[in-house]
C-alpha atoms as a PDB file:
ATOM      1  CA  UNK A   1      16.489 -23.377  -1.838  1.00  0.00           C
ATOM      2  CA  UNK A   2      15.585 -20.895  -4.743  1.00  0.00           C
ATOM      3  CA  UNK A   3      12.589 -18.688  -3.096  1.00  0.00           C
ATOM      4  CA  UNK A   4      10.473 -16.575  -4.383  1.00  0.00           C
ATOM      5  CA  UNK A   5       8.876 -13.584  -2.143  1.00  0.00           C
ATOM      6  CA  UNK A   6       4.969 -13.105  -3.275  1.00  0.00           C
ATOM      7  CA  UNK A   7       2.646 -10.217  -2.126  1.00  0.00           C
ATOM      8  CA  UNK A   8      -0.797  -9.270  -3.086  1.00  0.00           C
ATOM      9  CA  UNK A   9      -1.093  -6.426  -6.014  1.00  0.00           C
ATOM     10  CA  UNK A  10      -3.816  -4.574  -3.793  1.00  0.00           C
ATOM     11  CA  UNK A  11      -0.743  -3.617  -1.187  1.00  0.00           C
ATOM     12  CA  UNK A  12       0.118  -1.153  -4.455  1.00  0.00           C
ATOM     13  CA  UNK A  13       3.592  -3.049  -5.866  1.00  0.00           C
ATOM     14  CA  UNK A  14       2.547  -2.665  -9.187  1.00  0.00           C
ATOM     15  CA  UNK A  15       3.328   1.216  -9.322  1.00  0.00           C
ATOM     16  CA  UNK A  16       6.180   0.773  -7.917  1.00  0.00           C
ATOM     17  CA  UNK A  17       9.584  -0.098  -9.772  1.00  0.00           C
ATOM     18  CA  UNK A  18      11.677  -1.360  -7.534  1.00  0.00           C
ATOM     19  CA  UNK A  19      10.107  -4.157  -6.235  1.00  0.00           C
ATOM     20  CA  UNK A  20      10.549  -5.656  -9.598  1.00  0.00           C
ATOM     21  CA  UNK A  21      12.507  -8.587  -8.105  1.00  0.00           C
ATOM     22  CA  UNK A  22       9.332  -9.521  -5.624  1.00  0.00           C
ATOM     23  CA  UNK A  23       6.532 -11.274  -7.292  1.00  0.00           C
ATOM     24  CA  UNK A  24       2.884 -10.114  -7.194  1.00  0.00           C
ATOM     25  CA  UNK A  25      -0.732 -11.827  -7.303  1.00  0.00           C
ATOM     26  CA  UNK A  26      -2.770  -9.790  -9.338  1.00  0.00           C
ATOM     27  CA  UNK A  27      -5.924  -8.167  -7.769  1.00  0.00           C
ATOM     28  CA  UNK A  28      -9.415  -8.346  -9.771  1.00  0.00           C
ATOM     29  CA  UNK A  29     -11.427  -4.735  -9.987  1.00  0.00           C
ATOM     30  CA  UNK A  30     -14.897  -5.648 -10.099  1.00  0.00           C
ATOM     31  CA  UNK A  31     -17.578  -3.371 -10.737  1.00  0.00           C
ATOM     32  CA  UNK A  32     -20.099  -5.789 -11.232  1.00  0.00           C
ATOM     33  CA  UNK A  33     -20.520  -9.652 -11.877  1.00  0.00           C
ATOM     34  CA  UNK A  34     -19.759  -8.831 -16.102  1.00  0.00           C
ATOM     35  CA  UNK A  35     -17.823  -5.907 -15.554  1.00  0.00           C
ATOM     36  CA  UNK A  36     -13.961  -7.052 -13.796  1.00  0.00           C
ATOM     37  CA  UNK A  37     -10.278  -5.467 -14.711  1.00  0.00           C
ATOM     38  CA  UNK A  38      -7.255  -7.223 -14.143  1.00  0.00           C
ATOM     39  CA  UNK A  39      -5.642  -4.214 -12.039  1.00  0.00           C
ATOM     40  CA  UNK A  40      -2.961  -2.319 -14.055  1.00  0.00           C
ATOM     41  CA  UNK A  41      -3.656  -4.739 -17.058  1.00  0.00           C
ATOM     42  CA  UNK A  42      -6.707  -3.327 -18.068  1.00  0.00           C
ATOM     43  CA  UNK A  43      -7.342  -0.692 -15.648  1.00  0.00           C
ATOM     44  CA  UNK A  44      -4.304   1.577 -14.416  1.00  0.00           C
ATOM     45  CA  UNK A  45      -4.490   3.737 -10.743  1.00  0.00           C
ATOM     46  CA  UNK A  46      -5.557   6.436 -13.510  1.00  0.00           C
ATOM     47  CA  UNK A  47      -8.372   5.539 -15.319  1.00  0.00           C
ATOM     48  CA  UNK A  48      -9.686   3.877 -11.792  1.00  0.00           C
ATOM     49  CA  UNK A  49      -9.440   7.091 -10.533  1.00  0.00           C
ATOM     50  CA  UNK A  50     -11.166   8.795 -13.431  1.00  0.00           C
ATOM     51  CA  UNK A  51     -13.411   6.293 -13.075  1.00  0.00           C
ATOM     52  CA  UNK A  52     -14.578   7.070  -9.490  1.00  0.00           C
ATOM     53  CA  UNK A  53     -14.712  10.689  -9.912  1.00  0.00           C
ATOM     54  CA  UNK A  54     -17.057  10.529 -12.121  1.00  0.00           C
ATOM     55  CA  UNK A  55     -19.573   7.566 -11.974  1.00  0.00           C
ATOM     56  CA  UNK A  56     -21.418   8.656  -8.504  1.00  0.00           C
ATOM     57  CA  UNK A  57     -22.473   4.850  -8.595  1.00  0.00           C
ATOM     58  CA  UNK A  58     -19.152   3.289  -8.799  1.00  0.00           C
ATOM     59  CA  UNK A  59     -18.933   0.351  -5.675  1.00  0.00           C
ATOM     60  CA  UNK A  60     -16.228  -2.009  -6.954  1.00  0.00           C
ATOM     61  CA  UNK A  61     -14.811  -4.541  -4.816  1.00  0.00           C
ATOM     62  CA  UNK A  62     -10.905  -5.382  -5.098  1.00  0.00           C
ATOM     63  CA  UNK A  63     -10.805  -9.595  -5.313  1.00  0.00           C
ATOM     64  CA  UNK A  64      -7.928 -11.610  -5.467  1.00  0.00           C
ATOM     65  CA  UNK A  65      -6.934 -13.723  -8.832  1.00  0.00           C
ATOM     66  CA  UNK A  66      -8.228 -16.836 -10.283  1.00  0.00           C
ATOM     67  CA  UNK A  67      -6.969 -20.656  -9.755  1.00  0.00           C
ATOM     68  CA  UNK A  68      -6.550 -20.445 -13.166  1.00  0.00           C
ATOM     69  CA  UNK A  69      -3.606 -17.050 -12.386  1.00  0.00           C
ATOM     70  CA  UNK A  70      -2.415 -18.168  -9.751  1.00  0.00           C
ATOM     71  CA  UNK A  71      -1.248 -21.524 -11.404  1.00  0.00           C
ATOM     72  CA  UNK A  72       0.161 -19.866 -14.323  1.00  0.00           C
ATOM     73  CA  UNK A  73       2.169 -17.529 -12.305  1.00  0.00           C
ATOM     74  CA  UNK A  74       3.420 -20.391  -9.847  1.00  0.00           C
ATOM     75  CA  UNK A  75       3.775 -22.153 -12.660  1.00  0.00           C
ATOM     76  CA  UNK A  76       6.500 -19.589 -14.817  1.00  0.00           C
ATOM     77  CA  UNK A  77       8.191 -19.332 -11.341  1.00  0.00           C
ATOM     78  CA  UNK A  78       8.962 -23.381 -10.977  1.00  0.00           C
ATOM     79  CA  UNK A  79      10.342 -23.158 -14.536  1.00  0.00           C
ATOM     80  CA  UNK A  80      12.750 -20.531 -14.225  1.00  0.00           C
ATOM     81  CA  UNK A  81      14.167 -22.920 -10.838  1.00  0.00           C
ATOM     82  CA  UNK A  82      12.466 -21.692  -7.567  1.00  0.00           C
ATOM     83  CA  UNK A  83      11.313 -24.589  -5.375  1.00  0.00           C
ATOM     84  CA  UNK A  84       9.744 -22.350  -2.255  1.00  0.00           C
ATOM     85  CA  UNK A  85       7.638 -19.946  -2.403  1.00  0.00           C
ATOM     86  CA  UNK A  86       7.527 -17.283   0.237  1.00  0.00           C
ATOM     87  CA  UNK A  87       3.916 -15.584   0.517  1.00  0.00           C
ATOM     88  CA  UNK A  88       3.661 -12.255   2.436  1.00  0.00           C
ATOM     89  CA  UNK A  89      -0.606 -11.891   2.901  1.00  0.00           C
ATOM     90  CA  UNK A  90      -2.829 -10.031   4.981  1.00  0.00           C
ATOM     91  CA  UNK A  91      -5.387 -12.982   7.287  1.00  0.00           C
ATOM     92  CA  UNK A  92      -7.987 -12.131   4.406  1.00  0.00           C
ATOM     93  CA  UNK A  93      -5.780 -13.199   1.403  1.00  0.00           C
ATOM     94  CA  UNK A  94      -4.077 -16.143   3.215  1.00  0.00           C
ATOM     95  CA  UNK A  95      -8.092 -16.978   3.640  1.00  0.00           C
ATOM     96  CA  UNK A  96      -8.432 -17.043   0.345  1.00  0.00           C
ATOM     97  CA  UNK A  97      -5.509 -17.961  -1.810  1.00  0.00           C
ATOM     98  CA  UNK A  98      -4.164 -20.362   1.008  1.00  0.00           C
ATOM     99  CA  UNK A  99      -6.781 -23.507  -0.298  1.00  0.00           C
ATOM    100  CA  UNK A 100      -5.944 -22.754  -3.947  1.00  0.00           C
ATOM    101  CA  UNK A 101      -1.775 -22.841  -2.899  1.00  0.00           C
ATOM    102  CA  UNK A 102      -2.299 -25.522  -1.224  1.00  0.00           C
ATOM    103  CA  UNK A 103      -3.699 -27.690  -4.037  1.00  0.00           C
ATOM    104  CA  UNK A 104      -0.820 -26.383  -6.530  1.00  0.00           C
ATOM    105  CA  UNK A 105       1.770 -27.633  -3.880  1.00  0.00           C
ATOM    106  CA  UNK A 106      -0.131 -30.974  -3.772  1.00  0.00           C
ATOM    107  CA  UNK A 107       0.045 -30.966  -7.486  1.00  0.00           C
ATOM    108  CA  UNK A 108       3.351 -30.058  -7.702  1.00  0.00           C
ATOM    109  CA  UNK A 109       5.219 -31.565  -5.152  1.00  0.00           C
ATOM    110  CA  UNK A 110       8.800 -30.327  -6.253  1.00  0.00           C
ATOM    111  CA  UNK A 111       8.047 -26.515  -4.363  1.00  0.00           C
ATOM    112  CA  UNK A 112       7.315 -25.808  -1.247  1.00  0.00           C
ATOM    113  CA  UNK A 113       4.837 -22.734   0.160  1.00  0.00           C
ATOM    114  CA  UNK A 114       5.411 -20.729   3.281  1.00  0.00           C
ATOM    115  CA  UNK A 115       3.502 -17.632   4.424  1.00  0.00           C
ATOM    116  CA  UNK A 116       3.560 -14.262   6.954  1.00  0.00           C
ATOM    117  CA  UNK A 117       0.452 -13.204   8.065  1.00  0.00           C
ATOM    118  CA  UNK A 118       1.460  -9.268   7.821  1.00  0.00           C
ATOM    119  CA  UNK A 119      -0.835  -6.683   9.819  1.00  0.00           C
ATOM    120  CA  UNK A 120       0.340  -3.699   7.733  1.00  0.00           C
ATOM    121  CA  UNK A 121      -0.825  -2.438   3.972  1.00  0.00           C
ATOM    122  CA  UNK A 122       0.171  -0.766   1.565  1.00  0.00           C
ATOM    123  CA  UNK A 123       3.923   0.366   0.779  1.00  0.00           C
ATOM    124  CA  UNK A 124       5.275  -0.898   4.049  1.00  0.00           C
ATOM    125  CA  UNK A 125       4.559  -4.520   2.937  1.00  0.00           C
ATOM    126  CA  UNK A 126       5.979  -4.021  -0.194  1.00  0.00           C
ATOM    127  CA  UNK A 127       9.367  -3.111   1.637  1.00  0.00           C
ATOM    128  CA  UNK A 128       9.016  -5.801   3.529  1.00  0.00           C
ATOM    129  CA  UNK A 129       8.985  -7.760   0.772  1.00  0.00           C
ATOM    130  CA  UNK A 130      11.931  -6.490  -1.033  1.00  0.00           C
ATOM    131  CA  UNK A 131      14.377  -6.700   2.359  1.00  0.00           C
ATOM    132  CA  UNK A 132      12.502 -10.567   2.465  1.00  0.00           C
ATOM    133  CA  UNK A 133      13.750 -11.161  -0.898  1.00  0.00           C
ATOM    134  CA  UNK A 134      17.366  -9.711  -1.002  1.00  0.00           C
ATOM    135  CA  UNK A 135      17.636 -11.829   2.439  1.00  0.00           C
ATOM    136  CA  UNK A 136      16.692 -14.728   0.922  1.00  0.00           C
ATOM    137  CA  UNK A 137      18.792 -14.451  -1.753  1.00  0.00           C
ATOM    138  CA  UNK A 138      22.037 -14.453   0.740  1.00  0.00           C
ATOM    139  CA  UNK A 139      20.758 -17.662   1.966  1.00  0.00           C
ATOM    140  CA  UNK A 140      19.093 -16.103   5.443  1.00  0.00           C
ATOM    141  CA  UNK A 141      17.123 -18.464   7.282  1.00  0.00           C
ATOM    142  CA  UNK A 142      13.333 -18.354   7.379  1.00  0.00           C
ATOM    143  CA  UNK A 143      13.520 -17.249  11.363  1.00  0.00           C
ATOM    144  CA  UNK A 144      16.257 -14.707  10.799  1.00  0.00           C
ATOM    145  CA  UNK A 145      14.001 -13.571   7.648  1.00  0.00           C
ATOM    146  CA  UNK A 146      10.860 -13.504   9.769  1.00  0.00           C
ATOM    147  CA  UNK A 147      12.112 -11.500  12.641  1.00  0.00           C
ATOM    148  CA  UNK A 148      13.004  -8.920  10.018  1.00  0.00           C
ATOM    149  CA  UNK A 149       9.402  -8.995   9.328  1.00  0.00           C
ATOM    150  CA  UNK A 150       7.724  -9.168  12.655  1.00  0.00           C
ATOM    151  CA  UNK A 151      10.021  -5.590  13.548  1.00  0.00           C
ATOM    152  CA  UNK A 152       8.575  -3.944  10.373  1.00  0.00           C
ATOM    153  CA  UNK A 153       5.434  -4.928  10.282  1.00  0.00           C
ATOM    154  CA  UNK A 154       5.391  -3.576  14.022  1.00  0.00           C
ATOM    155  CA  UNK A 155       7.429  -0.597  12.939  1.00  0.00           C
ATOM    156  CA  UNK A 156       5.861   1.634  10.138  1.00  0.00           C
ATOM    157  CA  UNK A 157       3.277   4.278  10.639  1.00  0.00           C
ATOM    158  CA  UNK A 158       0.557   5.878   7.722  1.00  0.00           C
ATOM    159  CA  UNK A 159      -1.437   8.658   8.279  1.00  0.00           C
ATOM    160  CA  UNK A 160      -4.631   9.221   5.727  1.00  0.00           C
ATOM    161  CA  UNK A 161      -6.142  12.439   4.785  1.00  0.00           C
ATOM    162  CA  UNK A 162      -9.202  12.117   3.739  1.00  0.00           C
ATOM    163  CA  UNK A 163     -11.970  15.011   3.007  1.00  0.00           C
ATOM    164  CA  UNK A 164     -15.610  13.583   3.788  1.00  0.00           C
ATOM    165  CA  UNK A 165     -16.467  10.359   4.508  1.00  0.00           C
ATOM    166  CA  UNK A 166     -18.284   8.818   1.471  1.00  0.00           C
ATOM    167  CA  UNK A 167     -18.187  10.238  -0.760  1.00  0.00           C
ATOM    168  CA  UNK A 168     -14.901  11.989  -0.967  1.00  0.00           C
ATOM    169  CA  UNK A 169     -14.579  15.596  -3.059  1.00  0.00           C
ATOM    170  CA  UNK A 170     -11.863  16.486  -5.411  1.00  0.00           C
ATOM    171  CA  UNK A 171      -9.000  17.494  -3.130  1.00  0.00           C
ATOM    172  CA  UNK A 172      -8.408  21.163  -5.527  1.00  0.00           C
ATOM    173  CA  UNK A 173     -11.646  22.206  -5.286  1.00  0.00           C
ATOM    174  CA  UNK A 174     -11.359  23.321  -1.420  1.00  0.00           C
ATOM    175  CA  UNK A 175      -8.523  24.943  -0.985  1.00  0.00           C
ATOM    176  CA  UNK A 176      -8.017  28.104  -1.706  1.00  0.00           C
ATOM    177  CA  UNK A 177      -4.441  29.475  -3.205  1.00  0.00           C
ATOM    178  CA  UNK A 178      -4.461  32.381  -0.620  1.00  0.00           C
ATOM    179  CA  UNK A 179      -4.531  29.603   1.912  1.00  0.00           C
ATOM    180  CA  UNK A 180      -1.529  27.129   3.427  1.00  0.00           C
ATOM    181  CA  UNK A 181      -2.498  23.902   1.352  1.00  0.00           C
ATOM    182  CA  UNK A 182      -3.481  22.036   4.482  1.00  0.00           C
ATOM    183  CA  UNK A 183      -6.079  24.739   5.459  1.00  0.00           C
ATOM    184  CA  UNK A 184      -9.914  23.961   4.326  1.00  0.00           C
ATOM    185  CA  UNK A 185     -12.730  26.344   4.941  1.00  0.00           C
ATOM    186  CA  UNK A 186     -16.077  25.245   6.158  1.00  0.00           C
ATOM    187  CA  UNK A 187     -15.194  21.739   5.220  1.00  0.00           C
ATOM    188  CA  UNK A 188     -15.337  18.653   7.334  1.00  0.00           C
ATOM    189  CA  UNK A 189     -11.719  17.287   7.064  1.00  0.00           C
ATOM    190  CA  UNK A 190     -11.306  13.714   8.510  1.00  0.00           C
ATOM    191  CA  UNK A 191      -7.620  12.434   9.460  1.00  0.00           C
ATOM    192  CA  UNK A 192      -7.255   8.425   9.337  1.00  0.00           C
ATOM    193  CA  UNK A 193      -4.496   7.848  11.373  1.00  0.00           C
ATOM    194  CA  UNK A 194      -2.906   4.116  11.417  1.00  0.00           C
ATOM    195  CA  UNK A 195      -0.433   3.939  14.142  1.00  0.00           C
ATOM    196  CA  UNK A 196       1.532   0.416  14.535  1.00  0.00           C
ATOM    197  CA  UNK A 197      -1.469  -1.130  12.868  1.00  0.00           C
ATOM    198  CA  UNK A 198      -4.207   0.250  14.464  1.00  0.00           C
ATOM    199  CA  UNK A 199      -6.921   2.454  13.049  1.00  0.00           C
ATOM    200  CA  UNK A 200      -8.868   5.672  14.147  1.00  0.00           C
ATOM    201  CA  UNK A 201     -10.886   8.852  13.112  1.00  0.00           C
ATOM    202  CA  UNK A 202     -10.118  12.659  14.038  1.00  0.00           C
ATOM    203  CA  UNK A 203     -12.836  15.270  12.365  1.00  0.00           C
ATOM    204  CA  UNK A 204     -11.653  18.456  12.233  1.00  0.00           C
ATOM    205  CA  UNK A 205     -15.043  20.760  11.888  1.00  0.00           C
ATOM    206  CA  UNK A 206     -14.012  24.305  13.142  1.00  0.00           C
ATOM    207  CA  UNK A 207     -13.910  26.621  10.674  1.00  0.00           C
ATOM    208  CA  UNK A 208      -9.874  27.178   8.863  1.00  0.00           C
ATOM    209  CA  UNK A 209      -9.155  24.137  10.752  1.00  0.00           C
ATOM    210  CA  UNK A 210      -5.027  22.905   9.927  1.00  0.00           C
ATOM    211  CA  UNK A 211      -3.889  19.766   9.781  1.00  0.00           C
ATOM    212  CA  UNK A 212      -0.746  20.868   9.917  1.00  0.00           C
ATOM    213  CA  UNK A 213      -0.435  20.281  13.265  1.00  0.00           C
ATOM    214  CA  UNK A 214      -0.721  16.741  12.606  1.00  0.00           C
ATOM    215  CA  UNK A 215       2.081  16.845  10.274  1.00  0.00           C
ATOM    216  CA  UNK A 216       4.052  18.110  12.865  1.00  0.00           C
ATOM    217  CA  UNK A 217       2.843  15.308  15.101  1.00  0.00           C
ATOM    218  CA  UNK A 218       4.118  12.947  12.357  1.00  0.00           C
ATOM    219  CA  UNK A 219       7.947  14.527  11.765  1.00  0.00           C
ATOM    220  CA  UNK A 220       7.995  14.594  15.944  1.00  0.00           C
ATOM    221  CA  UNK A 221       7.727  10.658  16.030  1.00  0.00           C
ATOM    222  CA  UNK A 222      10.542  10.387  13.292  1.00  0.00           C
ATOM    223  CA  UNK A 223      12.734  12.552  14.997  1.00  0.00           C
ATOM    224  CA  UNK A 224      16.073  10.254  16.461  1.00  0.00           C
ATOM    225  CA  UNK A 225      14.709   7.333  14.151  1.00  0.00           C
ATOM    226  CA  UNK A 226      16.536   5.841  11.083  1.00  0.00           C
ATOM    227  CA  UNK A 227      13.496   5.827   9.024  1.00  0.00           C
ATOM    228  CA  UNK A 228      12.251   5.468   5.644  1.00  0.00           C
ATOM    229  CA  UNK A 229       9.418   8.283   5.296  1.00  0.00           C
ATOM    230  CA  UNK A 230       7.072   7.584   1.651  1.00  0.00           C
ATOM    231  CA  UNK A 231       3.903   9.426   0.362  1.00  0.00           C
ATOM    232  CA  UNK A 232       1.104   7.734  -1.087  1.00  0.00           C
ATOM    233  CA  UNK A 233      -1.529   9.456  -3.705  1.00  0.00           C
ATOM    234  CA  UNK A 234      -4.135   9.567  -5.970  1.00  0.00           C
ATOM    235  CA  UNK A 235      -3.491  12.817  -7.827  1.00  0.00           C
ATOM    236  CA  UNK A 236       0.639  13.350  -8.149  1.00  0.00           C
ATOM    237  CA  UNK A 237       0.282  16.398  -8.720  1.00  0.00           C
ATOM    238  CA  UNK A 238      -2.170  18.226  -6.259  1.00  0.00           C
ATOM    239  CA  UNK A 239      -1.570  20.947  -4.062  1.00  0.00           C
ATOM    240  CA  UNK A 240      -2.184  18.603  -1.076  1.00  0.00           C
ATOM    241  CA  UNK A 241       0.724  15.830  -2.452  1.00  0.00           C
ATOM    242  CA  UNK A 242       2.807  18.246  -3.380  1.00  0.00           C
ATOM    243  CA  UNK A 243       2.842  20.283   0.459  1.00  0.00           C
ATOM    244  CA  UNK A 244       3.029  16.278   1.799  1.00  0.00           C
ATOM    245  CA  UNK A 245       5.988  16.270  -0.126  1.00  0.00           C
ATOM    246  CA  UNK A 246       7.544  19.379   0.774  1.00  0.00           C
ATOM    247  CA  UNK A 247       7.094  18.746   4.338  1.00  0.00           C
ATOM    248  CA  UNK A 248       9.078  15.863   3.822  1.00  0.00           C
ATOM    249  CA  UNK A 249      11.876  17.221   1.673  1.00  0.00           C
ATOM    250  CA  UNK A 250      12.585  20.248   3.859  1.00  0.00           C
ATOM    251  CA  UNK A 251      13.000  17.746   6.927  1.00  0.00           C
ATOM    252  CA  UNK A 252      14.867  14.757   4.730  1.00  0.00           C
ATOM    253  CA  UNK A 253      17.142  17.274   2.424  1.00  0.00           C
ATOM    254  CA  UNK A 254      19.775  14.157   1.425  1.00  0.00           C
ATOM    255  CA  UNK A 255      17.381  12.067   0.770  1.00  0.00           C
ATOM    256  CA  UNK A 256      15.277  11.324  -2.322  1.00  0.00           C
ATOM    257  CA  UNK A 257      11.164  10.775  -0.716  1.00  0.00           C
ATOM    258  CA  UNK A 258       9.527   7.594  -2.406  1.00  0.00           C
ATOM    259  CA  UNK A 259       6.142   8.529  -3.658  1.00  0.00           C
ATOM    260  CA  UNK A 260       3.905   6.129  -5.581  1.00  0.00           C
ATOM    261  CA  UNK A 261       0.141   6.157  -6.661  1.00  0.00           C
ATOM    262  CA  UNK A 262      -2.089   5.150  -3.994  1.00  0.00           C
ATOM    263  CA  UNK A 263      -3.878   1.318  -5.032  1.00  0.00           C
ATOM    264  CA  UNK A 264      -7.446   1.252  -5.524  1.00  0.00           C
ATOM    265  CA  UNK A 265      -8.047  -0.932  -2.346  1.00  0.00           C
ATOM    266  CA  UNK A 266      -6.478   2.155   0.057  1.00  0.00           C
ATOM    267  CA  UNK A 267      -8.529   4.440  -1.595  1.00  0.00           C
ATOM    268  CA  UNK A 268     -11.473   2.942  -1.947  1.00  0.00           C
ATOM    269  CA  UNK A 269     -10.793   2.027   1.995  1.00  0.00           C
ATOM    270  CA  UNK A 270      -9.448   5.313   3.102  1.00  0.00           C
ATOM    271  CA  UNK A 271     -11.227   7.927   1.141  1.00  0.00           C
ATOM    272  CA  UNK A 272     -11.335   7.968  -3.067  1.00  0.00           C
ATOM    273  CA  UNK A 273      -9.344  11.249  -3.521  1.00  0.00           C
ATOM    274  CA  UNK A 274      -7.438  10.691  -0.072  1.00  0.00           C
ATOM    275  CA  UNK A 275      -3.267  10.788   0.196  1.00  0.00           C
ATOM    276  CA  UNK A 276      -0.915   9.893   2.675  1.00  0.00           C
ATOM    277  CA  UNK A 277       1.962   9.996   4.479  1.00  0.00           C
ATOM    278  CA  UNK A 278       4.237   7.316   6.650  1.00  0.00           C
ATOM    279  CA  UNK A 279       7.284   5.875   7.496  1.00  0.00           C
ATOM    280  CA  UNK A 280       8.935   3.085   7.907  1.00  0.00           C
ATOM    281  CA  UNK A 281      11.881   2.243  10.702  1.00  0.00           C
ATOM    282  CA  UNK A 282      14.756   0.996   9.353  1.00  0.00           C
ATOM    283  CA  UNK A 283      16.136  -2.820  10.699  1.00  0.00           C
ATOM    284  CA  UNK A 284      19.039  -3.385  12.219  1.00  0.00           C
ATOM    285  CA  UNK A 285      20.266  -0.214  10.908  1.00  0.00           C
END
């Protein structure tokens, strides 16, 4: 059968060109009950951004996409021939677009509607969903294609740096050029580390305090593994995304780092102004 592999916008696919041939359910940006954006179509990763910087009030909540969407986009997909559609969620999204999927399947009984429950966020889900697709698309079988999942999903590690815990200071403002980029003085520094799925909290509070060492930590746990390393960021072109990314160059040389914005739902999670770094192990490879 023709499938179709469909993740959520909030894991970040829209800033990211190559999973083009994976479909996406846009995510709703909602400031307020009259105040919503349709993710990059009326509000890009910048002017959200811009947009929590400078309104101290700013709470949005990321939401998932109307019936209304959702049938237009299943919709477009059944006309250009896919009968199955292969949805890649987090629990919380399968909660709440499974009912509405559901009903379109009913409706349209000609496609059929599968879904993986994924623990991970962010870009490793959107790789997932690319391999899932090019799979697919060499006739794979749903078990062969889900055991490809279950190892990745199990397999990829993020590390956030965050500065602060609510509210979340422009990144430039505390370091100092004399400094190495991952040094902060007098500043409470908190590392979210997400390790096979799992999240915790180190605060770093003495005073020229590195996170470097956690860096190393992370390149330590790649060494002997085929591995896909990426950044993830809400200011490109920081001192603190830039040393990520030097880090990573200087320990990949042949190999060309993927870096893409950070979406509004790990930022707002993780820290507003936070980046990070991760990798992912490669399958069968």
């Amino acid at each position: 059968m023709k499938t179709k592999v469909i993740v959520s916008a909030d894991t970040g696919i829209e800033a990211i060109p190559m999973a083009s041939i994976v479909s996406y359910l846009p995510s709703r940006i909602c400031f307020s009950d009259c105040e919503s954006y349709d993710s990059l179509l009326n509000m890009d990763f910048h002017q959200f951004n811009l947009r929590m910087k400078y309104d101290s009030l700013a709470n949005p909540e990321i939401k998932g996409c109307k019936e209304e969407k959702l049938k237009e986009i299943l919709d477009d997909l059944a006309k250009d021939g896919y009968e199955r559609f292969y949805f890649i969620l987090s629990n919380q999204k399968i909660s709440y677009y499974k009912p509405l999927i559901e009903k379109y399947i009913h409706e349209n009984k000609k496609v059929q509607s599968f879904y993986f429950q994924v623990k991970s966020e962010g870009f490793p889900v959107v790789y997932m969903a690319y391999e899932a697709q090019k799979l697919f698309e060499l006739n794979k079988s749903i078990p062969e294609i889900e055991k490809m999942l279950s190892f990745l999903d199990a397999n990829n590690t993020m590390y956030f740096f965050s500065l602060g815990e609510d509210k979340i200071p422009q990144i430039e403002k505390l370091i100092d050029s004399s400094l190495d980029p991952f040094e902060f003085e007098n500043k409470n520094v908190v590392l979210h580390i997400l390790k096979k799925n799992e999240s915790s909290i180190v605060r770093l509070k003495e005073k020229n305090k590195t996170i470097a060492p956690y860096v190393d930590v992370f390149l330590l746990e790649m060494d002997g593994k085929k591995v896909i390393p990426f950044i993830l960021y809400t200011d490109r072109f920081s001192k603190y995304t830039e040393s990520l990314l030097k880090e990573l160059e200087k320990s990949f040389p042949d190999m060309e780092i993927p870096i893409y914005e950070m979406p509004p739902y790990l930022s707002l999670k993780y820290g507003k102004f936070s980046c990070a770094i991760g990798y992912i192990v490669r399958y069968g490879k």
